[in-house]
Each structure stands twice: as C-alpha cells, then as structure tokens.
Protein backbone atom coordinates (compact mmCIF):
# COMPACT_ATOMS: atom_id res chain seq x y z
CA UNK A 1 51.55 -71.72 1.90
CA UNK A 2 50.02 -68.31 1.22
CA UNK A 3 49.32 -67.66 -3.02
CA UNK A 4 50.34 -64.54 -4.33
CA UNK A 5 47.28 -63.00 -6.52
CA UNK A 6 48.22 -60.74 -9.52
CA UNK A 7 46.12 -59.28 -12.28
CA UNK A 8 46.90 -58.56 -15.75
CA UNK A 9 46.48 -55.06 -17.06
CA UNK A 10 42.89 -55.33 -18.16
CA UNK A 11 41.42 -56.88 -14.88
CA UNK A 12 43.16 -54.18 -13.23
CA UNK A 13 41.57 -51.17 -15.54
CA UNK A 14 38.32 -52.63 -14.91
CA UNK A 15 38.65 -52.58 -10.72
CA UNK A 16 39.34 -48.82 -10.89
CA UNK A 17 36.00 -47.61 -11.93
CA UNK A 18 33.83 -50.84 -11.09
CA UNK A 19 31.09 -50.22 -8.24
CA UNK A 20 32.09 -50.64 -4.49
CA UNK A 21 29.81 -54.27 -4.66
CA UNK A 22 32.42 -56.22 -7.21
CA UNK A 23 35.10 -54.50 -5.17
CA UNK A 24 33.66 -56.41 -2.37
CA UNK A 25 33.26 -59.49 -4.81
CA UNK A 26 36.27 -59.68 -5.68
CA UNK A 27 38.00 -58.68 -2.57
CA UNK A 28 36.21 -61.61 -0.91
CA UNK A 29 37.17 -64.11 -3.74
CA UNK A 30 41.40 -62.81 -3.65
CA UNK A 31 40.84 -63.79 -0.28
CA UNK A 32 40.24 -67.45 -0.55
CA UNK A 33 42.30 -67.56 -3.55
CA UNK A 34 45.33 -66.67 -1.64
CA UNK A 35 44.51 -69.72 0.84
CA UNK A 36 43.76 -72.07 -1.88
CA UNK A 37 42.87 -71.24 -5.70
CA UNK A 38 41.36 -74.44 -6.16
CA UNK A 39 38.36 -74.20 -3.64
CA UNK A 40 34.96 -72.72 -3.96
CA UNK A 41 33.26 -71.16 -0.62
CA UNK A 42 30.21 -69.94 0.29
CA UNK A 43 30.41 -66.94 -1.07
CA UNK A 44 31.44 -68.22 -4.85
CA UNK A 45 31.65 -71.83 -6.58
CA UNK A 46 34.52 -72.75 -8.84
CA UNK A 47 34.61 -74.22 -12.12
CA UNK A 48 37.60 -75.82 -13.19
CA UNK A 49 39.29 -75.66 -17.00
CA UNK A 50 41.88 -78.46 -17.63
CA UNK A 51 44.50 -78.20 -14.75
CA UNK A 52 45.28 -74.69 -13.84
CA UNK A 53 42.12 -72.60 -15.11
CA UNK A 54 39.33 -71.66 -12.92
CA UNK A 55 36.32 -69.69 -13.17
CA UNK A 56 34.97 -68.19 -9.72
CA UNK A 57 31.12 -67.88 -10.10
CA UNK A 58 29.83 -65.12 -7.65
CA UNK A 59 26.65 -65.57 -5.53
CA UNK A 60 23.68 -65.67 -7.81
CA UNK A 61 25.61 -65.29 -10.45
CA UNK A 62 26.19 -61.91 -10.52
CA UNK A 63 29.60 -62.35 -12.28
CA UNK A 64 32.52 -64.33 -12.46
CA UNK A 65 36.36 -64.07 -12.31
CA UNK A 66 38.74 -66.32 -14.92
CA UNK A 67 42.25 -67.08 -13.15
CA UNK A 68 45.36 -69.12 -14.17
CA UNK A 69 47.29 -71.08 -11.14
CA UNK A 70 50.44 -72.36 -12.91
CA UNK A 71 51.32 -75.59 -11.82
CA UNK A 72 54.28 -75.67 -8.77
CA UNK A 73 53.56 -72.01 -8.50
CA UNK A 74 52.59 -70.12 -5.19
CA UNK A 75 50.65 -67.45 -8.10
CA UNK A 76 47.27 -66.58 -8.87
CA UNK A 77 46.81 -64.67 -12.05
CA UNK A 78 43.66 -63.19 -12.42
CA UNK A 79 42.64 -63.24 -16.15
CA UNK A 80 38.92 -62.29 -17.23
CA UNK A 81 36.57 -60.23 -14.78
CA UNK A 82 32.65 -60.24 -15.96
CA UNK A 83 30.39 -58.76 -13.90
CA UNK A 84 26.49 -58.41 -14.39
CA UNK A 85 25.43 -56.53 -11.78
C-alpha cells in the first residue's frame, strides 16, 4: 500500500523558498514516508508521539519534519518543518 503525503499550508510556504539541500531532505524523507510513515532509514531516524505523530530527525540533525498518520488512513500529513542548516 503506497501513503499519500500532503502538507498543510505552512510546510508548503516554507518549501518554496527553502535551499535546494532541505529540498533534497525532504524529498528523500516523502519518499520513505510514502512506503511506510512509521520507519526511520538511513538517511533520517524517527521519533514517535503517542500513536500517529512522528518526528523525522535528518542526518546530523540538521532539521526535522513533524507528520500526522491518522490511524486506518493511507495519508501522511506533513505538519511542522524545522530546519537548521
């Protein structure tokens, strides 16, 4: 089952003038979310809140990316983007 990944309005204002490195980040990350939300990778480790919030850590720590997987749902709503640079 492939996830759908969405992003609410203020993720999305971020991605248009963030630097072509978080693209990447992130592009990498929607990638393995839409496989399976729930699973870290090489790239990024996963912290889990409750049930159906995560929290992708990128590589070093160079930022991190809140999403919401409602339960029984094939979505991925990303929530909070950070990035540090």
């Amino acid at each position: 089952m492939a996830f759908r990944v969405l992003a609410v309005s203020r993720v999305a204002a971020e991605l248009r003038n963030a630097p072509g490195e978080l693209r990447g980040y992130l592009s990498a990350v929607v990638a393995v979310l839409r496989v399976n939300p729930t699973m870290a990778s090489l790239a990024f480790s996963v912290v889990a809140y409750g049930e159906d919030e995560y929290t992708a850590v990128f590589a070093g720590g160079r930022g991190f990316l809140t999403y919401w997987v409602p339960s029984g749902g094939d979505v991925v709503v990303l929530l909070r983007l950070v990035w540090t640079g």
